[in-house]
C-alpha atoms as a PDB file:
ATOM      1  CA  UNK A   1       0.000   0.000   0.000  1.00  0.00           C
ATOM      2  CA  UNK A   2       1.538   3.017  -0.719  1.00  0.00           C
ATOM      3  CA  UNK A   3       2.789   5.650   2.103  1.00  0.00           C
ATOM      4  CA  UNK A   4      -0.031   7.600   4.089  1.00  0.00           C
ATOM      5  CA  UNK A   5      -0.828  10.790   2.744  1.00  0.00           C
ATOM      6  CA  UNK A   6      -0.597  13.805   5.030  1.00  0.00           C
ATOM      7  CA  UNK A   7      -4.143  16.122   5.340  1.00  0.00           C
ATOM      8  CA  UNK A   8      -3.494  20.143   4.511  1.00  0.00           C
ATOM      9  CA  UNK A   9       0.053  19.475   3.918  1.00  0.00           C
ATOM     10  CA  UNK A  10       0.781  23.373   4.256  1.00  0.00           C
ATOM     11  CA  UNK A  11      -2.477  24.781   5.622  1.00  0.00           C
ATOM     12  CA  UNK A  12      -3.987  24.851   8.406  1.00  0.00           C
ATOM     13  CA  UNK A  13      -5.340  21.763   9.693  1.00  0.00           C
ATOM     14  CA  UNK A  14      -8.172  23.787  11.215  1.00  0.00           C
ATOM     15  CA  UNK A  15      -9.709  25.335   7.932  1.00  0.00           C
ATOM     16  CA  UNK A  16      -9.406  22.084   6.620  1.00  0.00           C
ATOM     17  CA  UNK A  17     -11.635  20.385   9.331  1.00  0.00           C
ATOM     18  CA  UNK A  18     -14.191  22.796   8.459  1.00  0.00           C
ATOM     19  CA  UNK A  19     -14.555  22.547   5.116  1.00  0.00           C
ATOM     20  CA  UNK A  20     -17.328  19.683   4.750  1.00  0.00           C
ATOM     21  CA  UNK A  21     -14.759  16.897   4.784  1.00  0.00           C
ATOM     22  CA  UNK A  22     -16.471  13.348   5.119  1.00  0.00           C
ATOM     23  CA  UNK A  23     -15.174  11.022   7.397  1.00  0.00           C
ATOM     24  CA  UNK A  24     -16.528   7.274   6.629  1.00  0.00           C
ATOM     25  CA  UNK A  25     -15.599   3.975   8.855  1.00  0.00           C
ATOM     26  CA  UNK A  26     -16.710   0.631   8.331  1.00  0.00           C
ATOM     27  CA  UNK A  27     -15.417  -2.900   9.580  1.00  0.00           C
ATOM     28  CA  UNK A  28     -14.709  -5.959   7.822  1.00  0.00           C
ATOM     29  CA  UNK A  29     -14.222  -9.735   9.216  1.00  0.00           C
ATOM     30  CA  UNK A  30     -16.774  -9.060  12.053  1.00  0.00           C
ATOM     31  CA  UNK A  31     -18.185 -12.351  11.071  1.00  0.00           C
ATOM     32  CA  UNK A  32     -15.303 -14.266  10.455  1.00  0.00           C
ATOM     33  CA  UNK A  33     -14.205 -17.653  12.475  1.00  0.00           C
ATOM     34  CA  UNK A  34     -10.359 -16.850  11.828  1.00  0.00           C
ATOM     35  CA  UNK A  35      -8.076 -13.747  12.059  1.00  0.00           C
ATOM     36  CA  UNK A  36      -8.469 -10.325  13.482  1.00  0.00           C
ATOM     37  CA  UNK A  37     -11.096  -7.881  12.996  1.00  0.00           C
ATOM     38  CA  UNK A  38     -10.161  -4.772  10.481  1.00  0.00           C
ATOM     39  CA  UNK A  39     -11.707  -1.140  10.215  1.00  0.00           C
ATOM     40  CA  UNK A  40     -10.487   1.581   7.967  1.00  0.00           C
ATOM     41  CA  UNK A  41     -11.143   5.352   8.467  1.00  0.00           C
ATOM     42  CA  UNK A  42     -11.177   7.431   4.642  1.00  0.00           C
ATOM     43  CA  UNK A  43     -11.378  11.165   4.543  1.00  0.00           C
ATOM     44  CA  UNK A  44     -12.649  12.648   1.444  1.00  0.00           C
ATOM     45  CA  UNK A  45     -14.028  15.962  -0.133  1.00  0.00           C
ATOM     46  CA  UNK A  46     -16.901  16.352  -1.999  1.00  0.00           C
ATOM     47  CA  UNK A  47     -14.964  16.955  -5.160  1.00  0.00           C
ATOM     48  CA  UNK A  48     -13.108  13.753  -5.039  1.00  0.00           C
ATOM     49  CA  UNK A  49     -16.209  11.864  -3.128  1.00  0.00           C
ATOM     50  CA  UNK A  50     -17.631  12.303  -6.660  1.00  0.00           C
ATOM     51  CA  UNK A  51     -14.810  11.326  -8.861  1.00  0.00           C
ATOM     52  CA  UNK A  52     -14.746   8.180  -6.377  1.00  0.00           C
ATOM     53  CA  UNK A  53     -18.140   7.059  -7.633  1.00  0.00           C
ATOM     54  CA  UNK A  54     -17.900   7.426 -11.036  1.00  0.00           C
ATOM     55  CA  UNK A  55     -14.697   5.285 -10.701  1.00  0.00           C
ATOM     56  CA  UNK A  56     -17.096   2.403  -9.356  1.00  0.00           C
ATOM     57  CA  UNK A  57     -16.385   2.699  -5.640  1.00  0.00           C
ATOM     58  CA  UNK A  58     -19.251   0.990  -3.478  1.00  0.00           C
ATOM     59  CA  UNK A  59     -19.983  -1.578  -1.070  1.00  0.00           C
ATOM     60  CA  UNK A  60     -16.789  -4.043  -1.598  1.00  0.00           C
ATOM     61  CA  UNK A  61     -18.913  -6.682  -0.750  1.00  0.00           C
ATOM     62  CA  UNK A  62     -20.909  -5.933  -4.474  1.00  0.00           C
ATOM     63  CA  UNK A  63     -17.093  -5.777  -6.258  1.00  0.00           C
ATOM     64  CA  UNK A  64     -14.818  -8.487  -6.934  1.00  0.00           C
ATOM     65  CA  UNK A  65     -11.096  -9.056  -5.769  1.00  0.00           C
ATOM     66  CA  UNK A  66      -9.616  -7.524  -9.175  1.00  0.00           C
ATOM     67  CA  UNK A  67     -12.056  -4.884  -8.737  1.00  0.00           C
ATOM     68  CA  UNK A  68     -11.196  -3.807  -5.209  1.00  0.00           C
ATOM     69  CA  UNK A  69      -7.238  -4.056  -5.814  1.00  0.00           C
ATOM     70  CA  UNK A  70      -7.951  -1.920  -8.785  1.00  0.00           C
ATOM     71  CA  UNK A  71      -9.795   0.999  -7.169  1.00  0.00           C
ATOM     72  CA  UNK A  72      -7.461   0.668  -3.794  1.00  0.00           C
ATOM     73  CA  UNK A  73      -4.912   2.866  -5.411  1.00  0.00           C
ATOM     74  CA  UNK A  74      -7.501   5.458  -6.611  1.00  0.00           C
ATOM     75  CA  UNK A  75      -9.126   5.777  -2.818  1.00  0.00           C
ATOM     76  CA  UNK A  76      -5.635   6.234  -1.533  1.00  0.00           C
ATOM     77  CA  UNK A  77      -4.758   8.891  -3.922  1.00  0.00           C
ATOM     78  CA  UNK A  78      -8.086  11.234  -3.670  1.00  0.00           C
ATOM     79  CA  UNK A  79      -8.760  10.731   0.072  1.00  0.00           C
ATOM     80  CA  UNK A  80      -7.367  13.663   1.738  1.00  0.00           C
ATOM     81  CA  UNK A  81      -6.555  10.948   4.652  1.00  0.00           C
ATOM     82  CA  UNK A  82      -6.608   7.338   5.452  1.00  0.00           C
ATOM     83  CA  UNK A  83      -5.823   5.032   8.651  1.00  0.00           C
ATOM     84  CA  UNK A  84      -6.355   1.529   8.914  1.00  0.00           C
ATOM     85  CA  UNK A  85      -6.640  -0.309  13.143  1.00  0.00           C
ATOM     86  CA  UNK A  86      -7.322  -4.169  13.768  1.00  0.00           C
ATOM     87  CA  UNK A  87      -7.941  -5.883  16.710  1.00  0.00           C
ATOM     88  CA  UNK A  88      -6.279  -9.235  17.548  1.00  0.00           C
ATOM     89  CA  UNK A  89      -8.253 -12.863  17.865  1.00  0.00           C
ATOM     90  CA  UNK A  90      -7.161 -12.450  21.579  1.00  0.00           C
ATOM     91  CA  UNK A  91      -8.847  -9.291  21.872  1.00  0.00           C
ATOM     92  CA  UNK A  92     -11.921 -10.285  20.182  1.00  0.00           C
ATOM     93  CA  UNK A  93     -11.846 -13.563  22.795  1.00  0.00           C
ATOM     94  CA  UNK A  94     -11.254 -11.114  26.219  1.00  0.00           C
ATOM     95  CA  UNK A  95     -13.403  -8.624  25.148  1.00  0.00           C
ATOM     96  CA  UNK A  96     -16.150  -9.091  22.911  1.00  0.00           C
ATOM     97  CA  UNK A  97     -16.430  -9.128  19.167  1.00  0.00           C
ATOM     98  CA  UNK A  98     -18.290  -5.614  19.377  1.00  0.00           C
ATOM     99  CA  UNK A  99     -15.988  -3.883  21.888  1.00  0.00           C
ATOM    100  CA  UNK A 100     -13.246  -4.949  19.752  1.00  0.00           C
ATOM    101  CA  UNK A 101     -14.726  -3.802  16.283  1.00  0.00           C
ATOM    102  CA  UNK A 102     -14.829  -1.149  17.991  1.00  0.00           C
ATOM    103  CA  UNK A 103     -11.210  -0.644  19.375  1.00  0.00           C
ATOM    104  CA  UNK A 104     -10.187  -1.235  15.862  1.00  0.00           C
ATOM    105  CA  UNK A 105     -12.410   1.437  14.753  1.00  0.00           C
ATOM    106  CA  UNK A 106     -10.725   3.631  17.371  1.00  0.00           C
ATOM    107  CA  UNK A 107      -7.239   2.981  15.758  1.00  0.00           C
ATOM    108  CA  UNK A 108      -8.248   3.677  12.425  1.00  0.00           C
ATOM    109  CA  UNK A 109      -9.023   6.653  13.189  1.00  0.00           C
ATOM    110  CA  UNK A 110      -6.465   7.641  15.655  1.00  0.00           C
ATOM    111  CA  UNK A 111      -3.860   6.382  12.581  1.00  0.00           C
ATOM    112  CA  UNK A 112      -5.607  10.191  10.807  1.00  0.00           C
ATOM    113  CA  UNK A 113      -3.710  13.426  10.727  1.00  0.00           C
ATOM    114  CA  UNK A 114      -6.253  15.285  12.617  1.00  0.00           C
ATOM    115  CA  UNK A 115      -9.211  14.594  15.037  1.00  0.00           C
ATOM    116  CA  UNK A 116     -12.528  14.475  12.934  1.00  0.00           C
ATOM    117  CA  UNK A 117     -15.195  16.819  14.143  1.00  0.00           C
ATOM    118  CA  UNK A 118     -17.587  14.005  12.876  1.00  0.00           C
ATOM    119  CA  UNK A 119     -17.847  10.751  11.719  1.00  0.00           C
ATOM    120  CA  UNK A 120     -20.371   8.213   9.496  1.00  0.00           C
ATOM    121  CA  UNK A 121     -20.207   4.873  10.604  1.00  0.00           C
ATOM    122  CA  UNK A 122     -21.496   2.109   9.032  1.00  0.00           C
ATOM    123  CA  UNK A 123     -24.432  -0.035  10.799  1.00  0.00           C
ATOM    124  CA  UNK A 124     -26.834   0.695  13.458  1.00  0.00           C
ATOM    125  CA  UNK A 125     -24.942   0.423  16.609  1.00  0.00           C
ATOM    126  CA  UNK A 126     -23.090   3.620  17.857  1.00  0.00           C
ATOM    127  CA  UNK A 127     -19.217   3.500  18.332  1.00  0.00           C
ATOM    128  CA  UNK A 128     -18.953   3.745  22.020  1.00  0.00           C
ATOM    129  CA  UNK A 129     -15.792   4.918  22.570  1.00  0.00           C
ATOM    130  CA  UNK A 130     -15.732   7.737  20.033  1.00  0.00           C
ATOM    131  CA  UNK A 131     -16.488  11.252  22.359  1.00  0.00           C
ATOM    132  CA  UNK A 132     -17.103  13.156  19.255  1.00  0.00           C
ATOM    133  CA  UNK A 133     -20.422  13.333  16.752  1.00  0.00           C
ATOM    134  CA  UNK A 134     -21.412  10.479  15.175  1.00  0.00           C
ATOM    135  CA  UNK A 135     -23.666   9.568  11.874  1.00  0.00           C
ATOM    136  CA  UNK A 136     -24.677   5.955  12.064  1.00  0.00           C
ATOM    137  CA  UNK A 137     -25.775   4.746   8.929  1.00  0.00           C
ATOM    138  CA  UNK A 138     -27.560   1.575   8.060  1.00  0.00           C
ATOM    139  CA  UNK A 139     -26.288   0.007   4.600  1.00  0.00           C
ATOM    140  CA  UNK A 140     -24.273   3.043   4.633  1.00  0.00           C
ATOM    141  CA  UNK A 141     -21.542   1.554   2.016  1.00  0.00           C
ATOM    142  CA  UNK A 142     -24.356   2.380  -0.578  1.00  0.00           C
ATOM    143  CA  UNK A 143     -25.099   5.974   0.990  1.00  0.00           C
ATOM    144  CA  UNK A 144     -21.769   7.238   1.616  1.00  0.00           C
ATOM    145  CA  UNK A 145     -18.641   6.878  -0.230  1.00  0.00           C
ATOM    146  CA  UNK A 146     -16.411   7.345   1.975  1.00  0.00           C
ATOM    147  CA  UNK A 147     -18.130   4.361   3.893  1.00  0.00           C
ATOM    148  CA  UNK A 148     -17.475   2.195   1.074  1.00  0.00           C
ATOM    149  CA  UNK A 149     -14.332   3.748  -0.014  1.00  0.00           C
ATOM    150  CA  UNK A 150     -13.410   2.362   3.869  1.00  0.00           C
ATOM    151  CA  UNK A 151     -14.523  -0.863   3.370  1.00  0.00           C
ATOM    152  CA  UNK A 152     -12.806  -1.660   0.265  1.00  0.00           C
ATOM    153  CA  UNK A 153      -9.635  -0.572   2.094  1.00  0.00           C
ATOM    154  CA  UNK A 154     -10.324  -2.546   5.054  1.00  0.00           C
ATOM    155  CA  UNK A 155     -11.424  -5.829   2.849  1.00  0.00           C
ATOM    156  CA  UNK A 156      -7.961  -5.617   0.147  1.00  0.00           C
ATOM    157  CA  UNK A 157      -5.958  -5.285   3.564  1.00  0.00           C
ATOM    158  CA  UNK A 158      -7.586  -7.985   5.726  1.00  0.00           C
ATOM    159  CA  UNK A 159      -7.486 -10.462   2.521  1.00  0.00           C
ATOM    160  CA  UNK A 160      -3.874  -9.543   2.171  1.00  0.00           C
ATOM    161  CA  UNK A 161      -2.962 -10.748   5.511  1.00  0.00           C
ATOM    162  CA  UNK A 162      -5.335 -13.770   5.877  1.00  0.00           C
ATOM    163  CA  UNK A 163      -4.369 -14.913   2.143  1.00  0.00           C
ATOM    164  CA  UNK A 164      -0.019 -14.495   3.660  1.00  0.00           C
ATOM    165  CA  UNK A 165      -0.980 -16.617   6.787  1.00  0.00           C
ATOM    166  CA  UNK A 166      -3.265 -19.054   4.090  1.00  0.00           C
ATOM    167  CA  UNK A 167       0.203 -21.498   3.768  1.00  0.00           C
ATOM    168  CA  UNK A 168       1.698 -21.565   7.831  1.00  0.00           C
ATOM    169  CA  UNK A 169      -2.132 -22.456   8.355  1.00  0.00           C
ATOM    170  CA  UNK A 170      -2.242 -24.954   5.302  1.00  0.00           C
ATOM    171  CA  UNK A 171      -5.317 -27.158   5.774  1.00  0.00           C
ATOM    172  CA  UNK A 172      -8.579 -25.175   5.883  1.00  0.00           C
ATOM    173  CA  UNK A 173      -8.399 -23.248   2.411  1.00  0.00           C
ATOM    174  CA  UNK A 174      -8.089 -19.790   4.117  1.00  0.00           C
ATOM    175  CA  UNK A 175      -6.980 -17.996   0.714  1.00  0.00           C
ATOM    176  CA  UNK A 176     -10.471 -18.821  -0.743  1.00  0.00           C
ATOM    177  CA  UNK A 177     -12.740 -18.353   2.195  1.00  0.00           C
ATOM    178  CA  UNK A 178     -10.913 -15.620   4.080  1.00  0.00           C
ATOM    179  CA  UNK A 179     -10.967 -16.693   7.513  1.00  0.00           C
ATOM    180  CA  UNK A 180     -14.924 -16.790   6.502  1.00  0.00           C
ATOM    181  CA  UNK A 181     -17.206 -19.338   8.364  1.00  0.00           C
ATOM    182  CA  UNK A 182     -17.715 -21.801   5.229  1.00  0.00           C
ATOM    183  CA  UNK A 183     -19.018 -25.455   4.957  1.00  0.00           C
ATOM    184  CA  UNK A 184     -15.294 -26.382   4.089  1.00  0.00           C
ATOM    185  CA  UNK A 185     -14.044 -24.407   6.720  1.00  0.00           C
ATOM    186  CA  UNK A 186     -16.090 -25.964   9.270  1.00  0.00           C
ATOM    187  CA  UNK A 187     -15.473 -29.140   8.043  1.00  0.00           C
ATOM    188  CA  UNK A 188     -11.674 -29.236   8.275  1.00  0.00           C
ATOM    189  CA  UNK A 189     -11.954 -27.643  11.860  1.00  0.00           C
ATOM    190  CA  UNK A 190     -13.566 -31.157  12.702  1.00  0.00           C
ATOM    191  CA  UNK A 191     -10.942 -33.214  11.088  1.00  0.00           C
ATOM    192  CA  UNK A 192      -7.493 -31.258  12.460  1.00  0.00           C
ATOM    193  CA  UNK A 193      -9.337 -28.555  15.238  1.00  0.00           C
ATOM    194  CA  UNK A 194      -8.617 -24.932  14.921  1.00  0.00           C
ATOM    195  CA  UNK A 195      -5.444 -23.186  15.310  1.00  0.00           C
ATOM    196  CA  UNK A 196      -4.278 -19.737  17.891  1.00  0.00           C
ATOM    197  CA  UNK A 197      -5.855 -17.652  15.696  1.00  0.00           C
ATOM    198  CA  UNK A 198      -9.573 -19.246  15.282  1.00  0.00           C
ATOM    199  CA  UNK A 199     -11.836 -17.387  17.793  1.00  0.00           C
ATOM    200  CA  UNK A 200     -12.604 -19.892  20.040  1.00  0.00           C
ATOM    201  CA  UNK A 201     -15.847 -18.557  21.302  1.00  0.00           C
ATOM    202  CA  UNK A 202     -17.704 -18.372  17.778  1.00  0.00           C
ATOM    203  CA  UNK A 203     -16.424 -22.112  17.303  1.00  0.00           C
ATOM    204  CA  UNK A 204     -18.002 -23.004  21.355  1.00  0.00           C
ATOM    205  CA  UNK A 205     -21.664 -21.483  20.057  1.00  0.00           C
ATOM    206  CA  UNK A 206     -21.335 -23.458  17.281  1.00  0.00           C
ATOM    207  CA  UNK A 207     -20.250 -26.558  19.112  1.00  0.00           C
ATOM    208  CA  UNK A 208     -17.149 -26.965  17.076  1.00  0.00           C
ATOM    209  CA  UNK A 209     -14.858 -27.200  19.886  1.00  0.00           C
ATOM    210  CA  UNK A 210     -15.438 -29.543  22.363  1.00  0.00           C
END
């Protein structure tokens, strides 16, 4: 991915806040059975917002894998800021699989140049731990752009880092289903159990692990 881009590199980070710049979040591997959780924070004008959605940016659950590697590039050059925050397997097992979407939303956006005076998250449930204002919008990767501009960003870097840890965790086909709770998936858990970085809790509910 290339190097983080600074925000009003030579102005005043101030006028910049004010200027109507949107602020989108949204979280991807919530669901999963393997790996951390991911969240991505992307900062974008109107202007470029725009420019964004004619390029095909949406929900990056409606694009496919070429698709989202192709546009990653374009989000990273127009947003006027980007961070990316993840929270471990362990955290997700001591704390919660909400509280730790939402430390991971926390990171993204402490990983921005400047504290947003608002945000749009994606989903009905309010991040908790932000202090600031707060939009929370259901479906919002179809709304907002920065929303989905943030999940495509989350998604290409999750998959990156599930599809590198796919071969020292040979055996339950993670570069295909992503750490995702499949029929394979499950199935190999039953014939060699899961590994450190299965969440242990989603497998007891499903009376996986015994």
């Amino acid at each position: 991915m290339n190097q983080k881009r600074c925000v009003g590199k030579g102005e005043d980070l101030q006028q910049v806040i004010n200027t109507g710049l949107e602020v989108g979040l949204d979280e991807v591997g919530r669901g999963c059975i393997f790996g951390p959780v991911f969240a991505a924070a992307v900062v974008l004008t109107k202007k470029n917002s725009l420019l964004l959605k004619k390029l095909g940016v949406k929900d990056s659950k409606k694009l496919s894998k070429k698709q989202r590697q192709s546009l990653l590039p374009q989000i990273i050059k127009l947003s006027s800021d980007w961070g990316i925050g993840q929270s471990s397997v362990r955290e997700i097992e001591n704390l919660n699989i909400r509280k730790a979407t939402e430390i991971a939303m926390i990171r993204a956006i402490d990983k921005l140049d400047f504290r947003p005076t608002k945000i749009y998250v994606d989903g009905s449930l309010p991040l908790r731990l932000w202090g600031g204002e707060q939009e929370n919008i259901i479906q919002g990767e179809s709304k907002f752009v920065s929303i989905a501009a943030s999940s495509i960003v989350a998604k290409v870097t999750r998959d990156a880092l599930i599809e590198s840890l796919s071969e020292r965790y040979a055996g339950y086909n993670l570069s295909r289903n992503k750490g995702y709770g499949t029929k394979e998936h499950f199935s190999n858990i039953k014939k060699i159990g899961p590994t450190n970085l299965h969440r242990n809790s989603f497998l007891n509910n499903l009376n996986l692990i015994y």
